[in-house]
C-alpha atoms as a PDB file:
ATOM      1  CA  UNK A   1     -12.375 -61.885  11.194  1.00  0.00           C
ATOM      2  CA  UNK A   2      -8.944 -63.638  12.101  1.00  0.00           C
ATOM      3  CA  UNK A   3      -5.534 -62.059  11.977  1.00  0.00           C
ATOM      4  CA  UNK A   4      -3.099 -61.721   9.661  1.00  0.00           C
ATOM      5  CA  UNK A   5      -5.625 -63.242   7.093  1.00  0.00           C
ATOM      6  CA  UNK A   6      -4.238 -62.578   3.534  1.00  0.00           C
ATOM      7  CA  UNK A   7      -1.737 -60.360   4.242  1.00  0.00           C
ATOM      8  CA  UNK A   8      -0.478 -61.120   7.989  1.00  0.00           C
ATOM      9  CA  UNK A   9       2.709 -59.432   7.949  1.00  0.00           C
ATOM     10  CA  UNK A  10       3.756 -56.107   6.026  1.00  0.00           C
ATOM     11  CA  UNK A  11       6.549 -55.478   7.955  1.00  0.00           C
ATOM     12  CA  UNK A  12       8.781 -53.152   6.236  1.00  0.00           C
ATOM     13  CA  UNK A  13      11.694 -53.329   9.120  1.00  0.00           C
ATOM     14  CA  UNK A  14      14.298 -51.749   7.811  1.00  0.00           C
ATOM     15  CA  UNK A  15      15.393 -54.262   5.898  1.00  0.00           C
ATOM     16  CA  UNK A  16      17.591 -54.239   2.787  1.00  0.00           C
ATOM     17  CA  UNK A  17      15.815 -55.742   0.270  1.00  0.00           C
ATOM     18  CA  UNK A  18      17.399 -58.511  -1.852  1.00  0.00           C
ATOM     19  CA  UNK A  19      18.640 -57.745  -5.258  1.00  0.00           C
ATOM     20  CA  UNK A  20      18.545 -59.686  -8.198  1.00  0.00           C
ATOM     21  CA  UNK A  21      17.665 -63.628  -7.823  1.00  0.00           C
ATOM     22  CA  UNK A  22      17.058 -65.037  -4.228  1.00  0.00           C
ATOM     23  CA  UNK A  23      20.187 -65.003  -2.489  1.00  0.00           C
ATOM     24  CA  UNK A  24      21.209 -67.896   0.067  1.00  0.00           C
ATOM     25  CA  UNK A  25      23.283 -67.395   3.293  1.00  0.00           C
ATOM     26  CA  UNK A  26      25.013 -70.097   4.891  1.00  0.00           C
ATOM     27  CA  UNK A  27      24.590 -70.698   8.572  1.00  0.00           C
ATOM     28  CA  UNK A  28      25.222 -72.922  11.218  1.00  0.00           C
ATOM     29  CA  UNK A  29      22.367 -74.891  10.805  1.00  0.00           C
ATOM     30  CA  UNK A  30      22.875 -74.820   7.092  1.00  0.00           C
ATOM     31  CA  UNK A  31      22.011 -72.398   3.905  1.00  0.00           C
ATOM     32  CA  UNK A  32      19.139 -69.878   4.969  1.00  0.00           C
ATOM     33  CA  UNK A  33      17.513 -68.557   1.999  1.00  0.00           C
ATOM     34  CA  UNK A  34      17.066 -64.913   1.898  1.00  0.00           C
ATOM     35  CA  UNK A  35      13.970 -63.023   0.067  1.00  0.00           C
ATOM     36  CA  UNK A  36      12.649 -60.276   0.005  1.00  0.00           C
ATOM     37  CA  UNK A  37       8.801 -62.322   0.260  1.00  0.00           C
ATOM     38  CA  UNK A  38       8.497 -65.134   2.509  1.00  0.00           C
ATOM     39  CA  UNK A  39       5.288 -67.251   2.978  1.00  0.00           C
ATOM     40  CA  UNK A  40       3.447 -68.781   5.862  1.00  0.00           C
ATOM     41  CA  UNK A  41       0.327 -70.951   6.773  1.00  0.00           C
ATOM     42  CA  UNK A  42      -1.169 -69.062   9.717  1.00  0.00           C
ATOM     43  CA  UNK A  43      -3.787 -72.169  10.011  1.00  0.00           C
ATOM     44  CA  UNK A  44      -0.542 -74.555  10.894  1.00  0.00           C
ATOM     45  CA  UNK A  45       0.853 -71.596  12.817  1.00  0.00           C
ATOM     46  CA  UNK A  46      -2.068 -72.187  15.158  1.00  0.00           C
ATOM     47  CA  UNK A  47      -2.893 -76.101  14.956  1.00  0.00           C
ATOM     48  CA  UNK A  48       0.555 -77.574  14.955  1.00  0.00           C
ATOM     49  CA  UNK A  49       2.477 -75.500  17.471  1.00  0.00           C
ATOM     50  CA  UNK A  50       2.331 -76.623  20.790  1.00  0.00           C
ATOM     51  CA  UNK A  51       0.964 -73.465  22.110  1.00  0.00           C
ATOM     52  CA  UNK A  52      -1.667 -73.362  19.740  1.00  0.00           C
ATOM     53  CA  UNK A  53      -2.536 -76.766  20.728  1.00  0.00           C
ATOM     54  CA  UNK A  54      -3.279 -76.021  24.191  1.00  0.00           C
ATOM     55  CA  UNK A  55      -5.429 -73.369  23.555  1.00  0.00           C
ATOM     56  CA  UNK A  56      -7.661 -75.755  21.322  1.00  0.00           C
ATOM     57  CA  UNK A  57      -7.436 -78.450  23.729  1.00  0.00           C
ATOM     58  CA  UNK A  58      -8.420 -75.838  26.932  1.00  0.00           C
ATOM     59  CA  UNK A  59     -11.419 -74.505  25.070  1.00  0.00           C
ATOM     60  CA  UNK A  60     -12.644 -78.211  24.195  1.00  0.00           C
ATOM     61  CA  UNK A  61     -12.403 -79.284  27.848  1.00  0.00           C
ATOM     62  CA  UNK A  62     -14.785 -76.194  28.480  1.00  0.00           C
ATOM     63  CA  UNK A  63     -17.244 -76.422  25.659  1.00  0.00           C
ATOM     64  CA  UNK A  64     -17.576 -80.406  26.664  1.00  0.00           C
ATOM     65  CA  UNK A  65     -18.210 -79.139  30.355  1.00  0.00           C
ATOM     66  CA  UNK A  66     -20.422 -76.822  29.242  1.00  0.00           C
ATOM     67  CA  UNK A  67     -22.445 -79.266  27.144  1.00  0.00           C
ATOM     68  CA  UNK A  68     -23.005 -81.466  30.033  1.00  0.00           C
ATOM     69  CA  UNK A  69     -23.785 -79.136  32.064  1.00  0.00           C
ATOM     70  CA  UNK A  70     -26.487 -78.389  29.430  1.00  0.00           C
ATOM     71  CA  UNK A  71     -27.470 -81.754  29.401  1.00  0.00           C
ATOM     72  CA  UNK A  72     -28.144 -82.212  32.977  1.00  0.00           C
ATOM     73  CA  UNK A  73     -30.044 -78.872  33.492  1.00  0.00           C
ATOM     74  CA  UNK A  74     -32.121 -80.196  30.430  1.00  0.00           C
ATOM     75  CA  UNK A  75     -32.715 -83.742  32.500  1.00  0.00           C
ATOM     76  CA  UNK A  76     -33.692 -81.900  35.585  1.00  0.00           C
ATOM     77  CA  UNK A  77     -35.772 -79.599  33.634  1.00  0.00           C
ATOM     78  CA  UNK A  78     -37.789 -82.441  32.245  1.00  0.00           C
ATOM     79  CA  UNK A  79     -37.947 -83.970  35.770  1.00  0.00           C
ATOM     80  CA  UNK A  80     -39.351 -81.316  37.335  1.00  0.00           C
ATOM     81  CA  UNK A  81     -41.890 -80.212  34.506  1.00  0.00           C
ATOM     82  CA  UNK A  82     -43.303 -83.547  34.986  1.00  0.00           C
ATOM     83  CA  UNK A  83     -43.504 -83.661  38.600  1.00  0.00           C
ATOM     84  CA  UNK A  84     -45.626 -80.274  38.306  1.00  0.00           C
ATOM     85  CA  UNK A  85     -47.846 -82.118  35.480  1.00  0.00           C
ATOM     86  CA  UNK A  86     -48.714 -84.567  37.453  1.00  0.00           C
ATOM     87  CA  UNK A  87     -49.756 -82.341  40.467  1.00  0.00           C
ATOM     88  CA  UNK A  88     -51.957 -80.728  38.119  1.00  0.00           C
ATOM     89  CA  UNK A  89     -55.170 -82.593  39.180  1.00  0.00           C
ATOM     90  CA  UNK A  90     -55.059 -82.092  42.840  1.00  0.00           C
ATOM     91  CA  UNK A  91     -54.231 -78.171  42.531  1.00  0.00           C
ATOM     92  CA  UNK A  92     -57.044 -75.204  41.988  1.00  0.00           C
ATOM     93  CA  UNK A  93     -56.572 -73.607  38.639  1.00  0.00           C
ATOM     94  CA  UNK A  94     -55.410 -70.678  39.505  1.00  0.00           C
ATOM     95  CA  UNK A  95     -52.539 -71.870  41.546  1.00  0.00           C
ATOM     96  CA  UNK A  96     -51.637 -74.155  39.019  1.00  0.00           C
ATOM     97  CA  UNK A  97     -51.242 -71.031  36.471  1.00  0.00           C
ATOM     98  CA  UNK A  98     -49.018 -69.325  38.977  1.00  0.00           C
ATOM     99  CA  UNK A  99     -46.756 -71.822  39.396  1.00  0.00           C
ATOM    100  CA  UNK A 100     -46.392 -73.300  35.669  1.00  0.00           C
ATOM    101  CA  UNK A 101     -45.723 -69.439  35.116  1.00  0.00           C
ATOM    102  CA  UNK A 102     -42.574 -69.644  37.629  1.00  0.00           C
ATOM    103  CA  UNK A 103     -41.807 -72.636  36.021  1.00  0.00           C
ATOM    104  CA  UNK A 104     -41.683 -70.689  32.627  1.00  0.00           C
ATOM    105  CA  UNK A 105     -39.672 -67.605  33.503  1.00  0.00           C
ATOM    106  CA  UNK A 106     -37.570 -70.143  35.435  1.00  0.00           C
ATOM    107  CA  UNK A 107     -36.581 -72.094  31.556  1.00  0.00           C
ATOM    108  CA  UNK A 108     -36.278 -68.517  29.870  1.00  0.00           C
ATOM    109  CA  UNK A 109     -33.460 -67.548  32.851  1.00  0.00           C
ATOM    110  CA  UNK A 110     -31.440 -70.961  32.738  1.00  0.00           C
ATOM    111  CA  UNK A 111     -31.546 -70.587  28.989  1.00  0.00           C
ATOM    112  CA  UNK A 112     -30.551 -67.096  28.737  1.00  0.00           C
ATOM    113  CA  UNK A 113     -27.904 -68.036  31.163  1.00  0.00           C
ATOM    114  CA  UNK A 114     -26.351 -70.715  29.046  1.00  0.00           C
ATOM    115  CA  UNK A 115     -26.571 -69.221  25.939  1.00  0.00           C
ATOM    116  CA  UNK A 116     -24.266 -66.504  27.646  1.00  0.00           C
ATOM    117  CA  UNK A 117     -22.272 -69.368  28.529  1.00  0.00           C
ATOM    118  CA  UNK A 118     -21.525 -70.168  24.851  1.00  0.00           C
ATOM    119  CA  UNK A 119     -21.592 -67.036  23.580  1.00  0.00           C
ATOM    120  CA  UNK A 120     -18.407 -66.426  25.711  1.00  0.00           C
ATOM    121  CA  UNK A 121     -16.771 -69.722  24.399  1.00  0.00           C
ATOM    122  CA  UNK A 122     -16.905 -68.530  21.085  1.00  0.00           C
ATOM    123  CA  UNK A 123     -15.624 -64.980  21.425  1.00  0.00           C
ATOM    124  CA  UNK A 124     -13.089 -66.989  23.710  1.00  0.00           C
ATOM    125  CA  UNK A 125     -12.151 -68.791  20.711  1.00  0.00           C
ATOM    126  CA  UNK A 126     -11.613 -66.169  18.725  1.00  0.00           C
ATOM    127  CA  UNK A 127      -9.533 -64.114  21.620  1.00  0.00           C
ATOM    128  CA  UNK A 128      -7.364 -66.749  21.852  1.00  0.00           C
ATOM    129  CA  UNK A 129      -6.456 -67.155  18.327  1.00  0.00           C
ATOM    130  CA  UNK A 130      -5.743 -63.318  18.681  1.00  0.00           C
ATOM    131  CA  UNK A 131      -3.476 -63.301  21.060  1.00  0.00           C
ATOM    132  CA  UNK A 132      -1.837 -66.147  19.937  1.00  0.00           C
ATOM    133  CA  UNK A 133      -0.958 -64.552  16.889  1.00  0.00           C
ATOM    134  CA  UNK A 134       0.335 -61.244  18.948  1.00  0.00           C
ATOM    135  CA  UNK A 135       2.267 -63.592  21.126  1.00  0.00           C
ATOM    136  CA  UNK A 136       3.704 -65.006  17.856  1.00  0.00           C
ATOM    137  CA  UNK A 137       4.381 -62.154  15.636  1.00  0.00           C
ATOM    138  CA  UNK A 138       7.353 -61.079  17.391  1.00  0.00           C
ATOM    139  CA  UNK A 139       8.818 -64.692  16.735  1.00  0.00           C
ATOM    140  CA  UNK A 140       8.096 -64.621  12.597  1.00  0.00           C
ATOM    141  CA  UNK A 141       9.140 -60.775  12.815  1.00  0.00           C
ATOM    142  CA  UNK A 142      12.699 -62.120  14.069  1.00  0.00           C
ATOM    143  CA  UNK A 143      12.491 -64.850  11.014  1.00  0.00           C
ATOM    144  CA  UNK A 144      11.574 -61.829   8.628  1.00  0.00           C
ATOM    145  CA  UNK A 145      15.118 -60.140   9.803  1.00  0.00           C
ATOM    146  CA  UNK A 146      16.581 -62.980   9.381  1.00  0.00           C
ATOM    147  CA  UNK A 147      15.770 -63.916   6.076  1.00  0.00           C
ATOM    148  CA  UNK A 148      15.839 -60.400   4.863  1.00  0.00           C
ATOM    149  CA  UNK A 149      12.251 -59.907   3.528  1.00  0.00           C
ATOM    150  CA  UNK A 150      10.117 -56.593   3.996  1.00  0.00           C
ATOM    151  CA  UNK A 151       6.740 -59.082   3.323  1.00  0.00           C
ATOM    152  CA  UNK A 152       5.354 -62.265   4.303  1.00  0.00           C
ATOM    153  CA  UNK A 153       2.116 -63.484   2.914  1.00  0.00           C
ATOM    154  CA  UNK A 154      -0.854 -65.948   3.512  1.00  0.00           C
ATOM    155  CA  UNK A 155       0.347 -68.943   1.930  1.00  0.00           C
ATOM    156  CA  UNK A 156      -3.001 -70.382   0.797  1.00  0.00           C
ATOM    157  CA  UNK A 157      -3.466 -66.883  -1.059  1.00  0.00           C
ATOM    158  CA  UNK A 158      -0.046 -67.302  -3.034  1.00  0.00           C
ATOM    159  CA  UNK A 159      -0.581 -69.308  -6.709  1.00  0.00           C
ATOM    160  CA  UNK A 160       2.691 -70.310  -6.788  1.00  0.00           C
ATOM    161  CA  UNK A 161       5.626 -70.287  -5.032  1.00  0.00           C
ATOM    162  CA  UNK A 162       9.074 -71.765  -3.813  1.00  0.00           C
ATOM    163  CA  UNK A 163       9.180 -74.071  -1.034  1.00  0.00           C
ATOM    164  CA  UNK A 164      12.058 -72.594   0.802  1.00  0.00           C
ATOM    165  CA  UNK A 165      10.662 -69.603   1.059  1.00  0.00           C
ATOM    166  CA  UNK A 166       7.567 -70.661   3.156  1.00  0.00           C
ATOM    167  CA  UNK A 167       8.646 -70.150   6.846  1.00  0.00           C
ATOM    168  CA  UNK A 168       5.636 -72.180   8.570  1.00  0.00           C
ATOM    169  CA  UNK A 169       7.794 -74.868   9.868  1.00  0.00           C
ATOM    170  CA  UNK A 170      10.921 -72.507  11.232  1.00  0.00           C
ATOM    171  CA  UNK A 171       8.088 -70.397  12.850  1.00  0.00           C
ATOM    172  CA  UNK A 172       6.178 -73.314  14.461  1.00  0.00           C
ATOM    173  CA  UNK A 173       9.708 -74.433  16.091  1.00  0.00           C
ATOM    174  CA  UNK A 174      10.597 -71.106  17.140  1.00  0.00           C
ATOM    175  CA  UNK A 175       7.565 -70.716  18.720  1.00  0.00           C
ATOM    176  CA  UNK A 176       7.291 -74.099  20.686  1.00  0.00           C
ATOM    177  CA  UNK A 177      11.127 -73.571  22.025  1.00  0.00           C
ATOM    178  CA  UNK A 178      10.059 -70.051  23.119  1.00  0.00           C
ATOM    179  CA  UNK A 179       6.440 -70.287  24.252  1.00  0.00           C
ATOM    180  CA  UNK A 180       5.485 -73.529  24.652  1.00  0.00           C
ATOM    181  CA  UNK A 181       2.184 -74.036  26.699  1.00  0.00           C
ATOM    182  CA  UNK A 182       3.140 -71.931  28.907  1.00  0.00           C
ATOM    183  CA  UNK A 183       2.299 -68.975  27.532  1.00  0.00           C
ATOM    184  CA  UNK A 184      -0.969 -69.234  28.310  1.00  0.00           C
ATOM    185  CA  UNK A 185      -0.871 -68.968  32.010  1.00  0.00           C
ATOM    186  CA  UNK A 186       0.091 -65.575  31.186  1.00  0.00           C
ATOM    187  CA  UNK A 187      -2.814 -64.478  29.095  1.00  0.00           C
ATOM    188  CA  UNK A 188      -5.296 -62.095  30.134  1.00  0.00           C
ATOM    189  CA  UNK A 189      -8.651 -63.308  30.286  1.00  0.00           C
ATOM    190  CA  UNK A 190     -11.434 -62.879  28.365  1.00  0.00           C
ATOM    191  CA  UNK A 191     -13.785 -60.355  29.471  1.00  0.00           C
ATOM    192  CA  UNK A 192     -17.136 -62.053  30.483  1.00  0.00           C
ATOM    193  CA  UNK A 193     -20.133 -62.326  28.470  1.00  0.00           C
ATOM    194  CA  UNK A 194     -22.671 -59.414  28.534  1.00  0.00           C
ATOM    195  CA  UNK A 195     -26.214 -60.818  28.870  1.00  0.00           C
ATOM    196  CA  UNK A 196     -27.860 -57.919  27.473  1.00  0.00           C
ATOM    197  CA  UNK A 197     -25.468 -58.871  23.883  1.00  0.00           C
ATOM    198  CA  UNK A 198     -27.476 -59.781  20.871  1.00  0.00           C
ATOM    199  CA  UNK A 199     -26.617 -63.949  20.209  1.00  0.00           C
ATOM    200  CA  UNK A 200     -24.248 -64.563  18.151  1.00  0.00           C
ATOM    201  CA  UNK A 201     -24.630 -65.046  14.097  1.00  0.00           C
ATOM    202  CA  UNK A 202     -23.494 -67.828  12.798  1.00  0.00           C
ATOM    203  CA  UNK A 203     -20.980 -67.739  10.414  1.00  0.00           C
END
């Protein structure tokens, strides 16, 4: 389940709320628009910040690692189940069992060690967006004040609604001028995989 999905922020800080029609306040950077509900795209939040981008581009450098490191167990696997295949002939039965049994267990362990491997790329994916989003919240929280809502909601779950009050863009810059990419050098990491974990559903 992500964060913040439908509604990601019901704040209630304190603020007045706005009577009447939407009220505007002039600034130095211009007229703010103040409402009581603001909107936000979380998706952008994550994808078009700079932060968010170097999450997504960290976890791609790993899952392409990973994958060739998948491929070239999967060459040497195929190398060395043919080298025993072809020692078949010359060996007595019985040694031949023992060691195409070795072989065996020796495909379940690299397997079960790789699919670890992924498993913790994906919860890594998710932990990421999480703490990207705690990282962030204090950032839109300080655009709530601001703007003098008590609400902010999912934009792709609003109908309808009034361009100024969507505050994807302000929060996007307010979060590249104050995090950046290098945020992430301070983020815990992940906790590893547990073998013993059920795989993964897909979604």
């Amino acid at each position: 389940m992500r964060n913040m999905r439908t509604v990601i922020l019901n704040l209630f800080l304190g603020c007045t709320m706005v009577a009447g029609p939407l009220a505007a306040q002039e600034t130095g950077g211009g007229v703010l628009l103040r409402s009581p509900i603001l909107t936000i795209d979380q998706d952008r939040l994550f994808t078009d910040s700079r932060f968010g981008q170097a999450l997504v581009e960290s976890l791609e450098a790993e899952s392409a690692a990973l994958a060739a490191e998948n491929r070239r167990i999967e060459a040497e696997l195929i190398a060395e189940e043919r080298a025993l295949t072809e020692r078949r002939t010359g060996l007595p039965a019985e040694e031949f069992r023992a060691l195409a049994e070795a072989f065996d267990a020796k495909v379940v362990e690299i397997r079960r060690a790789q699919d670890t491997k992924s498993r913790a790329l994906n919860q890594r994916s998710e932990a990421d967006r999480q703490a990207f989003y705690r990282q962030a919240l204090p950032l839109v929280a300080e655009i709530v004040r601001e703007r003098g809502a008590v609400v902010v909601l999912e934009r792709g779950a609003v109908i309808l609604s009034a361009e100024q009050v969507d505050i994807t863009d302000e929060a996007i810059q307010a979060i590249d001028r104050t995090l950046g990419t290098e945020a992430i050098r301070d983020m815990p990491a992940p906790p590893p995989a547990n073998p013993d974990d059920p795989p993964a559903r897909a979604e």
